[in-house]
PDB file of N, CA and C in Angstrom:
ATOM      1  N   UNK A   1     269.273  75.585  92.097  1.00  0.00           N
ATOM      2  CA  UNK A   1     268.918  76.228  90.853  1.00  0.00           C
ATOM      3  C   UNK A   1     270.137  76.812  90.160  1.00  0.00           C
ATOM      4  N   UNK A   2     271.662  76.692  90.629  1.00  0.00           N
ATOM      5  CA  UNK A   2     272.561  77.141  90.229  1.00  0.00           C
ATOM      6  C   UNK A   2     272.949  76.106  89.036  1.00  0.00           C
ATOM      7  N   UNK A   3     274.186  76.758  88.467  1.00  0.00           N
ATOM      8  CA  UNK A   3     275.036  75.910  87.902  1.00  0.00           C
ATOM      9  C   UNK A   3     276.109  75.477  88.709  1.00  0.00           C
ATOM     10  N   UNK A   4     276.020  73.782  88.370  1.00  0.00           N
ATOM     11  CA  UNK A   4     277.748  73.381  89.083  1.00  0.00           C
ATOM     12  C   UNK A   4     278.583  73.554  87.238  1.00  0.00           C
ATOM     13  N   UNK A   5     279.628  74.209  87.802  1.00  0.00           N
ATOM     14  CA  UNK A   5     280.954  74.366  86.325  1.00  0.00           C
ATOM     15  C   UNK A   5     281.704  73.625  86.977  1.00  0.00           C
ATOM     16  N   UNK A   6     282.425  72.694  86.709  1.00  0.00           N
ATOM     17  CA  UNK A   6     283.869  71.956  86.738  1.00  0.00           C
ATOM     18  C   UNK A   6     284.627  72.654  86.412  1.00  0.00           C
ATOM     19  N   UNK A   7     286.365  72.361  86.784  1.00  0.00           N
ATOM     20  CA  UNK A   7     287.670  73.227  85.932  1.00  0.00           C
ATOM     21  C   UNK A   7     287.543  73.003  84.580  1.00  0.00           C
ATOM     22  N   UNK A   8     287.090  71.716  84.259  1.00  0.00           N
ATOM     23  CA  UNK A   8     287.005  71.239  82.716  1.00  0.00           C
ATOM     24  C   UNK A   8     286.392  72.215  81.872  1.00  0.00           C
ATOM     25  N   UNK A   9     284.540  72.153  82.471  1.00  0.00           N
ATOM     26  CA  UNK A   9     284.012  72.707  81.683  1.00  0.00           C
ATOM     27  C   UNK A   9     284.151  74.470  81.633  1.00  0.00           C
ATOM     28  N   UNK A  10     285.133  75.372  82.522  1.00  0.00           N
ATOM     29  CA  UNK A  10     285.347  76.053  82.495  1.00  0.00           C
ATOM     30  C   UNK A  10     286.525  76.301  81.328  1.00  0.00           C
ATOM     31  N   UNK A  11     287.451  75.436  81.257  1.00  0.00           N
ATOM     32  CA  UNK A  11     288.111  75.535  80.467  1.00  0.00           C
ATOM     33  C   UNK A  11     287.805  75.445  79.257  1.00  0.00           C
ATOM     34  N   UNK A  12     286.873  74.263  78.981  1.00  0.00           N
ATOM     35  CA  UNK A  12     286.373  74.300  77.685  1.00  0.00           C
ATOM     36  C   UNK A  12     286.162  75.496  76.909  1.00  0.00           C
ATOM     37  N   UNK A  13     285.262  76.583  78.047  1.00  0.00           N
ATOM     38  CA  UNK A  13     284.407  77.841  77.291  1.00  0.00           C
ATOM     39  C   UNK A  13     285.464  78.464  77.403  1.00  0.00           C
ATOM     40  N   UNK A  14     286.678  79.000  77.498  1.00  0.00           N
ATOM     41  CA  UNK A  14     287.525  79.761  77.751  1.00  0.00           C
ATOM     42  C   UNK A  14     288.343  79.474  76.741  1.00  0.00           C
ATOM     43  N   UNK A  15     288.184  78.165  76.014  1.00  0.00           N
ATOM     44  CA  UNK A  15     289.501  77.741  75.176  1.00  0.00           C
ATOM     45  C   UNK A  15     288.709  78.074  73.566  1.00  0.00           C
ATOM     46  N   UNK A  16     287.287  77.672  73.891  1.00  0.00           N
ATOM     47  CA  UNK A  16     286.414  78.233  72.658  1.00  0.00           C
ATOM     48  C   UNK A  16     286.628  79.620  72.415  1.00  0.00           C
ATOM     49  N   UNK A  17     286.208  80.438  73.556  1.00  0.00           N
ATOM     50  CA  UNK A  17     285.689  81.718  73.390  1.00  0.00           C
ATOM     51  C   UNK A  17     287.073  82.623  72.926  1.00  0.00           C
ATOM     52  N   UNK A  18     288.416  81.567  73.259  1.00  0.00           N
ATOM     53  CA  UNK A  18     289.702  82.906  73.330  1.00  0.00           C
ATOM     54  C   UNK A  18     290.475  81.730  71.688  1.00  0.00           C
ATOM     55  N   UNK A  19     289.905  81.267  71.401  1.00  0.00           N
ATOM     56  CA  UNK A  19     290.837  79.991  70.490  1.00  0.00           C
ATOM     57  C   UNK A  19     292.088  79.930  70.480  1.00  0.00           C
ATOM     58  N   UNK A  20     291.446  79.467  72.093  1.00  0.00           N
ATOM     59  CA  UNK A  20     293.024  78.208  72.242  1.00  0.00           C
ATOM     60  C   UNK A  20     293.023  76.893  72.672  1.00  0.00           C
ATOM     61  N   UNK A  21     293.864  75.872  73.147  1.00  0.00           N
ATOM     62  CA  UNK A  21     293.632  74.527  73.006  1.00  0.00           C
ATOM     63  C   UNK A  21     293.374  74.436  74.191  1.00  0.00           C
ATOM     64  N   UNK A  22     292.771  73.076  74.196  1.00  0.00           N
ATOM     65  CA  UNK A  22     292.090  72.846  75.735  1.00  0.00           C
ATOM     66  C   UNK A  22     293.095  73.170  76.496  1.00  0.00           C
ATOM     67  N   UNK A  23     293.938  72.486  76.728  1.00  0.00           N
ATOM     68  CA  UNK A  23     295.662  72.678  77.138  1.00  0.00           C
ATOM     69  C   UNK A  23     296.098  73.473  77.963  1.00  0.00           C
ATOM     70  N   UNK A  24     295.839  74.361  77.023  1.00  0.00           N
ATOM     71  CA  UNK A  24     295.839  75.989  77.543  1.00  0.00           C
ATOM     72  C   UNK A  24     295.274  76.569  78.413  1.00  0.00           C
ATOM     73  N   UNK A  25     293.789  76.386  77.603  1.00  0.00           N
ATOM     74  CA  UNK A  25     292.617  77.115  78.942  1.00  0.00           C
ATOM     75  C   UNK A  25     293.217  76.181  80.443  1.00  0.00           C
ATOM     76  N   UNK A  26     292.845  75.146  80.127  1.00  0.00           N
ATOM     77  CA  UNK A  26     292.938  74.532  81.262  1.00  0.00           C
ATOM     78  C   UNK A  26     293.938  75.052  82.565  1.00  0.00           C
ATOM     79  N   UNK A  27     295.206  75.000  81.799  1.00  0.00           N
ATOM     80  CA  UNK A  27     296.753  75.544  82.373  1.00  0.00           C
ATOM     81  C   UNK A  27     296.034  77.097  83.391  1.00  0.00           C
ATOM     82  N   UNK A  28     295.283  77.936  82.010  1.00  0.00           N
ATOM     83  CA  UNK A  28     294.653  79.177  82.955  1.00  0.00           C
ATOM     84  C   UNK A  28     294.035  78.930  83.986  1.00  0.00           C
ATOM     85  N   UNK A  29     293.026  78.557  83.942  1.00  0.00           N
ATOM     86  CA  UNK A  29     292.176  78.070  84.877  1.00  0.00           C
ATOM     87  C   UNK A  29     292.757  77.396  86.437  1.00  0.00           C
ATOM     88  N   UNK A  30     293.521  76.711  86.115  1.00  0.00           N
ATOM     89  CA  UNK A  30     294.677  76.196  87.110  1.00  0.00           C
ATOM     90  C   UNK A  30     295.565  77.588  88.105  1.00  0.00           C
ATOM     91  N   UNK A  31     296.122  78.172  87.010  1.00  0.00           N
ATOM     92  CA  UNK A  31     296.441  79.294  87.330  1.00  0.00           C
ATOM     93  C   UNK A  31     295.904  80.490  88.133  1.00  0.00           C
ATOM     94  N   UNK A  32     294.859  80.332  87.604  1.00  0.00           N
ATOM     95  CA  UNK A  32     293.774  81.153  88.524  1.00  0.00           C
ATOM     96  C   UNK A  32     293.206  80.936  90.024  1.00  0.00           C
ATOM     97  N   UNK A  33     292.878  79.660  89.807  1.00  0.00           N
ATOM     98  CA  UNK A  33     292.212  79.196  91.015  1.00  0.00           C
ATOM     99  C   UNK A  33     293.072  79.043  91.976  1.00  0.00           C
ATOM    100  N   UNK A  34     294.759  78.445  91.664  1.00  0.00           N
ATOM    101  CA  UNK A  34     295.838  78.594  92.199  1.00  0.00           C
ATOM    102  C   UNK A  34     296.298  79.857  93.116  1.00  0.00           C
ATOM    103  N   UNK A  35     296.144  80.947  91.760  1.00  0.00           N
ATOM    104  CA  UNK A  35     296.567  81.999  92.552  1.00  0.00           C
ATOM    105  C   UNK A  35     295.085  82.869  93.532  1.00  0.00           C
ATOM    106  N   UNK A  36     294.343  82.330  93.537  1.00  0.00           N
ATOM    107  CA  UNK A  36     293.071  82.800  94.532  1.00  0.00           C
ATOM    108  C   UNK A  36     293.469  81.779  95.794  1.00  0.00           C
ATOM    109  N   UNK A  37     293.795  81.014  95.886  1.00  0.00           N
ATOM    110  CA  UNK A  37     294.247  79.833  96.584  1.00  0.00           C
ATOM    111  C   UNK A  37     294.913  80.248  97.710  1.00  0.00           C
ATOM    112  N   UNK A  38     296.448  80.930  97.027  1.00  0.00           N
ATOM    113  CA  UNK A  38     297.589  81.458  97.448  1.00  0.00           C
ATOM    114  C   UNK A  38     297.448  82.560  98.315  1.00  0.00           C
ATOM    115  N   UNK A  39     296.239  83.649  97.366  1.00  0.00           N
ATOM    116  CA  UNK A  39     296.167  84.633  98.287  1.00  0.00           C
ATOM    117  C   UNK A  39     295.550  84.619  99.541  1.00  0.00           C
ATOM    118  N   UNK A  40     294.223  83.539  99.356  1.00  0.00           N
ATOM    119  CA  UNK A  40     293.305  83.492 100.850  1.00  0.00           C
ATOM    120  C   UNK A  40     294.553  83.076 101.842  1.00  0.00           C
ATOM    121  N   UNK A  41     295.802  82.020 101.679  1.00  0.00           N
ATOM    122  CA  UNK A  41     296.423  81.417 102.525  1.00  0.00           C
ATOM    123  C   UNK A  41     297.282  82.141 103.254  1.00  0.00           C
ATOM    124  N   UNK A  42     297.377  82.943 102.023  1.00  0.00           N
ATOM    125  CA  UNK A  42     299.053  84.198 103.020  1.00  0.00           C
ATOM    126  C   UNK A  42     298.418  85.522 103.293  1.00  0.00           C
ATOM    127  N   UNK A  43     297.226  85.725 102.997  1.00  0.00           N
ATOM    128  CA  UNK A  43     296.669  86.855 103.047  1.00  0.00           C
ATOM    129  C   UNK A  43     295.651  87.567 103.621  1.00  0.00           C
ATOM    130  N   UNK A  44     294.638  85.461 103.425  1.00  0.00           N
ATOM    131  CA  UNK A  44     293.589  86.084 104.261  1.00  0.00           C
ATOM    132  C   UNK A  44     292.428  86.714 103.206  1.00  0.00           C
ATOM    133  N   UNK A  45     292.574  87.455 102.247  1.00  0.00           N
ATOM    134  CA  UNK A  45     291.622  88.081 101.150  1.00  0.00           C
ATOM    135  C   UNK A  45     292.116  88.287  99.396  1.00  0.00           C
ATOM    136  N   UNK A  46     291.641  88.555  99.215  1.00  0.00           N
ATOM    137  CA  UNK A  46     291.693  88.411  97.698  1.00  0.00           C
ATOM    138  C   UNK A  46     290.583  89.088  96.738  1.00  0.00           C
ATOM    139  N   UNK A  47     290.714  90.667  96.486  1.00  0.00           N
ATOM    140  CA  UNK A  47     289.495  91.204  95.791  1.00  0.00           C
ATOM    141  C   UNK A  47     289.688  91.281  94.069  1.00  0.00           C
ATOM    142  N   UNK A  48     288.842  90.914  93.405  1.00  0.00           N
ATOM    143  CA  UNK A  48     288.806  91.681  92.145  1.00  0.00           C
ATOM    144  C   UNK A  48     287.465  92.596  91.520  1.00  0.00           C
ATOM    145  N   UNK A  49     288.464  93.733  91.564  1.00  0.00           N
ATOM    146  CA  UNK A  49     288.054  94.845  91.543  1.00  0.00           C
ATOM    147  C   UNK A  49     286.483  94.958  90.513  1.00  0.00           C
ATOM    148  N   UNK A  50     285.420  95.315  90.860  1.00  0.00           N
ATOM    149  CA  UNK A  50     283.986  94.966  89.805  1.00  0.00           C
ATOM    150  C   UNK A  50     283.137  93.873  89.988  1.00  0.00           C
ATOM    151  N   UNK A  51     283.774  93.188  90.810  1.00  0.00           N
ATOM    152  CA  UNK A  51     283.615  91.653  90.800  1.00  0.00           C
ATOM    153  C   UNK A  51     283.161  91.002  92.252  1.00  0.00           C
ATOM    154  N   UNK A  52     284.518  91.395  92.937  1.00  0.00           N
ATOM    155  CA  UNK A  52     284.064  90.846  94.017  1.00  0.00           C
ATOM    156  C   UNK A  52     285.314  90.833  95.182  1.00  0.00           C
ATOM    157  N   UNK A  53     284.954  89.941  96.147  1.00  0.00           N
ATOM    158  CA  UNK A  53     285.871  89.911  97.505  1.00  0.00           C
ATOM    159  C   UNK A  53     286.200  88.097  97.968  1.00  0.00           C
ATOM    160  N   UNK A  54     287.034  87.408  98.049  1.00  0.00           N
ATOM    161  CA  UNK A  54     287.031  86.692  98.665  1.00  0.00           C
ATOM    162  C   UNK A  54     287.759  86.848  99.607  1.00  0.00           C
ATOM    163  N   UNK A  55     287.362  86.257 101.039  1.00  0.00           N
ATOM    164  CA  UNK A  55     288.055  86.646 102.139  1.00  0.00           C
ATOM    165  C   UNK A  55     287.798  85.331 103.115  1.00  0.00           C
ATOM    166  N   UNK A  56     288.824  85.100 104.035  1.00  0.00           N
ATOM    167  CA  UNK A  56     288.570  84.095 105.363  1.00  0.00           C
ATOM    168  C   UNK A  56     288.205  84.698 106.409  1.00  0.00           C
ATOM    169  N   UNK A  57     287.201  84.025 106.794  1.00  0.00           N
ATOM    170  CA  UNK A  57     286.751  84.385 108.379  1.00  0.00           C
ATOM    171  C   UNK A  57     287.061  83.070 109.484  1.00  0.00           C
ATOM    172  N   UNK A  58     287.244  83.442 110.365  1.00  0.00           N
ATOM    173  CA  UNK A  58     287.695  82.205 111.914  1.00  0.00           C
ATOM    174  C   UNK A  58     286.258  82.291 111.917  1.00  0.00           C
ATOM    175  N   UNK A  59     285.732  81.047 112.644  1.00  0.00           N
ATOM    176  CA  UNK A  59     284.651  80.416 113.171  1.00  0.00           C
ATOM    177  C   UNK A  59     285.138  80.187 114.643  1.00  0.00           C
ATOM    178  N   UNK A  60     284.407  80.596 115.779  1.00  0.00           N
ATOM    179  CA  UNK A  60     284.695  80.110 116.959  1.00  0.00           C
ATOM    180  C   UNK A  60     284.299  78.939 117.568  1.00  0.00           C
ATOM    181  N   UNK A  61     285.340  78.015 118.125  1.00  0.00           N
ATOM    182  CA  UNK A  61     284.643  76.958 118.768  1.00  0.00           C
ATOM    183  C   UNK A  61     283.525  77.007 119.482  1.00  0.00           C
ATOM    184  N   UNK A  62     282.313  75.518 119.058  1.00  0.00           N
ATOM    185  CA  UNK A  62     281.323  75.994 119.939  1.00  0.00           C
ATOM    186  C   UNK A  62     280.653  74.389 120.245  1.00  0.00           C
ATOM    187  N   UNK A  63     279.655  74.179 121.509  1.00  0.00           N
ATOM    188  CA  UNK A  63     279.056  73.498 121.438  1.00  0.00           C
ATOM    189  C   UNK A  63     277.590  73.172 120.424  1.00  0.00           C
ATOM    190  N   UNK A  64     277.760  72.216 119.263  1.00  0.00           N
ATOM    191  CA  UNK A  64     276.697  71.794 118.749  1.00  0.00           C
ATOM    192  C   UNK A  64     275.791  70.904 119.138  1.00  0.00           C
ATOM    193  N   UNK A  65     274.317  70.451 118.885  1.00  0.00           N
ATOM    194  CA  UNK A  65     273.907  69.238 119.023  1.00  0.00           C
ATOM    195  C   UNK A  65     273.693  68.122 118.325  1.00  0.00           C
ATOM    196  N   UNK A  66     273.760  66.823 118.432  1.00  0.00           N
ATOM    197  CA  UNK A  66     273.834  65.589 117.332  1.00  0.00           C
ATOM    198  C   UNK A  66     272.285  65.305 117.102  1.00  0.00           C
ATOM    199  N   UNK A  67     271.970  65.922 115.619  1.00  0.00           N
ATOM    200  CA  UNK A  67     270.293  66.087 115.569  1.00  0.00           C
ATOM    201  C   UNK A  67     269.434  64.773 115.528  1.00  0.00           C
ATOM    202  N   UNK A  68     270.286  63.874 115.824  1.00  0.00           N
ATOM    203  CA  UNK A  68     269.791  62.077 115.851  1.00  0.00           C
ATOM    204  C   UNK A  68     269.400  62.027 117.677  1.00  0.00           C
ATOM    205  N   UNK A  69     270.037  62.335 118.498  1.00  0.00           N
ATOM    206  CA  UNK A  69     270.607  61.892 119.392  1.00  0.00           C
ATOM    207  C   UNK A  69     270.087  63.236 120.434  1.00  0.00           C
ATOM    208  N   UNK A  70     270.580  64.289 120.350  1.00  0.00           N
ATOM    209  CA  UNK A  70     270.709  65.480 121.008  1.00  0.00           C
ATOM    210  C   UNK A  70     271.455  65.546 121.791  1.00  0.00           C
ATOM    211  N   UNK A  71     272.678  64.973 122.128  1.00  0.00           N
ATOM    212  CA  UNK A  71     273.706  65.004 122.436  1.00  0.00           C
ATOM    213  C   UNK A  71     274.795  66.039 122.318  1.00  0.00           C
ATOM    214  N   UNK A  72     275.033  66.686 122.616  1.00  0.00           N
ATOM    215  CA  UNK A  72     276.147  68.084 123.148  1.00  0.00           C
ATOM    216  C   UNK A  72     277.417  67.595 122.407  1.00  0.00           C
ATOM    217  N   UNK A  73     277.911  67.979 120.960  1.00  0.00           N
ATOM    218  CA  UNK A  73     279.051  68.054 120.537  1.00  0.00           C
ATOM    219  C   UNK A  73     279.959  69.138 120.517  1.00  0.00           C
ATOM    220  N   UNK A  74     281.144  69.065 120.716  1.00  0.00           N
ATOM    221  CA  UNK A  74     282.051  69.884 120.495  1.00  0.00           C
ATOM    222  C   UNK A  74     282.543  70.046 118.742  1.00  0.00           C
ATOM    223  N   UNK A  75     282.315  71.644 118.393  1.00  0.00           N
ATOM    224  CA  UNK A  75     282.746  71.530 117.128  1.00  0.00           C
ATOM    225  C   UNK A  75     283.989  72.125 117.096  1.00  0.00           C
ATOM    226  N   UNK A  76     284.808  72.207 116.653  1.00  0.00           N
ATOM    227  CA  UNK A  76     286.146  72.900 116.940  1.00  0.00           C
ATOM    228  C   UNK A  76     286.392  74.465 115.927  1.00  0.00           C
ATOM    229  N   UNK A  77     287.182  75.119 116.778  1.00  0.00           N
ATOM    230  CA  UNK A  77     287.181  76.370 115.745  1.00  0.00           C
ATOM    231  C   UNK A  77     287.475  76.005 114.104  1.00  0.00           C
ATOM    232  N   UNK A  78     287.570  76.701 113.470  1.00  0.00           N
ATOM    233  CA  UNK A  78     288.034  76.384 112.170  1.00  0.00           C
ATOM    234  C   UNK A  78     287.820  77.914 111.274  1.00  0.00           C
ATOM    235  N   UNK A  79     288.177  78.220 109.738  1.00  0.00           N
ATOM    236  CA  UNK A  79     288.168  78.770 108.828  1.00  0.00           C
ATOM    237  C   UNK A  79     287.283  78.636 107.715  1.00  0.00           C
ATOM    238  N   UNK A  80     286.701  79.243 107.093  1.00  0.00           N
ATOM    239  CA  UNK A  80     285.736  79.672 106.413  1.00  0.00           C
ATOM    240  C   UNK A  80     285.703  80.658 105.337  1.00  0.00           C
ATOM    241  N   UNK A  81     286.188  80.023 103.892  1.00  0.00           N
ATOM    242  CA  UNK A  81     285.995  81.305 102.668  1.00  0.00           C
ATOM    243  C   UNK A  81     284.375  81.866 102.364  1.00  0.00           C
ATOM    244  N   UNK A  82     284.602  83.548 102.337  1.00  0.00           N
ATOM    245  CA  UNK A  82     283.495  84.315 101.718  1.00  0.00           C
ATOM    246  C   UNK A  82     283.901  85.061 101.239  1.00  0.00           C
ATOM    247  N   UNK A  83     282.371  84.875 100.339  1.00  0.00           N
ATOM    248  CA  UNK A  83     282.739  86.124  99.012  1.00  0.00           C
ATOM    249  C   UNK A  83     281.793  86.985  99.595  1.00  0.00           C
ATOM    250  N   UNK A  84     282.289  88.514  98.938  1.00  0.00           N
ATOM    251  CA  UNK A  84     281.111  89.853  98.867  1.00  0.00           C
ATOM    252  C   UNK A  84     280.927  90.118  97.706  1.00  0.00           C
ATOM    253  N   UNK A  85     280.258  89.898  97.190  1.00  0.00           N
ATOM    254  CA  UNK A  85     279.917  90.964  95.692  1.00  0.00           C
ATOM    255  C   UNK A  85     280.570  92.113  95.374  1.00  0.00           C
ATOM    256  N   UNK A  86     280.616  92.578  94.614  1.00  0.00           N
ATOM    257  CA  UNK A  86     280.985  93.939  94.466  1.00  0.00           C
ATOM    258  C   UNK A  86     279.530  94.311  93.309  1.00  0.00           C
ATOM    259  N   UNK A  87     279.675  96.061  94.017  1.00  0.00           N
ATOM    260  CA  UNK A  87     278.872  96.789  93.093  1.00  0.00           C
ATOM    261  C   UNK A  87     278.558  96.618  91.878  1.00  0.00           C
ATOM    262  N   UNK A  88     279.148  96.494  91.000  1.00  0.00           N
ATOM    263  CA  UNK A  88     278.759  96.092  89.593  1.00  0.00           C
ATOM    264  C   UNK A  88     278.204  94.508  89.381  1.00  0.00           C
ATOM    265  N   UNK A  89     278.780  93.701  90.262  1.00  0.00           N
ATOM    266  CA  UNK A  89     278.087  92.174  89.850  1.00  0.00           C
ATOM    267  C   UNK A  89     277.271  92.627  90.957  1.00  0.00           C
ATOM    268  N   UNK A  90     276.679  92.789  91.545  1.00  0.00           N
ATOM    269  CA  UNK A  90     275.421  93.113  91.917  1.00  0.00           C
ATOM    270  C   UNK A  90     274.346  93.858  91.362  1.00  0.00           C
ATOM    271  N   UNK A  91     274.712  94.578  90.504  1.00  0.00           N
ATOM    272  CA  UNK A  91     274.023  95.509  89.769  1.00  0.00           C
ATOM    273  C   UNK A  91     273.522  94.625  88.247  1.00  0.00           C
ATOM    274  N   UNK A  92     274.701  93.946  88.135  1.00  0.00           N
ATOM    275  CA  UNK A  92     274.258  92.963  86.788  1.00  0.00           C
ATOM    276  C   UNK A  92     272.935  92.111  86.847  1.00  0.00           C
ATOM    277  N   UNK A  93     272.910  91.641  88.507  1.00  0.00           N
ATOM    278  CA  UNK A  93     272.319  90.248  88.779  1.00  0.00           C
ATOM    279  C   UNK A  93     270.898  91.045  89.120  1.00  0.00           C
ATOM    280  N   UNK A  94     270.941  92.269  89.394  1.00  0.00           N
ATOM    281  CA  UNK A  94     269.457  92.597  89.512  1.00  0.00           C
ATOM    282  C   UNK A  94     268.801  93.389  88.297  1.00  0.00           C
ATOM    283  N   UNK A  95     269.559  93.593  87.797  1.00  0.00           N
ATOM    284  CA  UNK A  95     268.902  93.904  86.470  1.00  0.00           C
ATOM    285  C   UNK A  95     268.740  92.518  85.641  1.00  0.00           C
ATOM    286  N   UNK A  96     268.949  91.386  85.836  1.00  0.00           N
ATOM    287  CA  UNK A  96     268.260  90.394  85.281  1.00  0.00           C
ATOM    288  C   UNK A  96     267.161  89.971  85.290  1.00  0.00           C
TER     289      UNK A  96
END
């Protein structure tokens, strides 16, 4: 029931709403996602303030099962981005 946005169509509304050329937005948008990118990698988290939290969590290796089969797989540890809300976008989304 969500929306999927592309970088495109993000840029689009960003290049409307601020009048500037696609070009541009786009370049932002790049920029952005870039630097959210950067921070999960060296950092681990990344908050903006009103908004929200993105952060990595480790997943521990574990045995799964193959739901065809039931067969005992090994899944291997790995990494995992999450977001938290923050207070105010939470507050927006329930007053809707």
């Amino acid at each position: 029931m969500g929306v999927n946005m592309s970088k495109s169509v993000l840029g689009s509304l960003i290049a409307e709403k601020h009048g500037l050329t696609k070009g541009e937005a786009d370049r932002i948008v790049d920029t952005m996602l870039d630097g959210i990118k950067s921070a999960l990698v060296s950092q681990g988290q990344i908050t903006f303030v009103g908004f929200g939290r993105f952060h990595v969590e480790e997943r521990a290796a574990r045995t799964g099962r193959n739901p065809s089969t039931g067969a005992a797989v090994e899944v291997p540890a790995s990494k995992v981005v999450r977001f938290k809300a923050g207070e105010p976008l939470k507050a927006a989304v329930n007053q809707s």
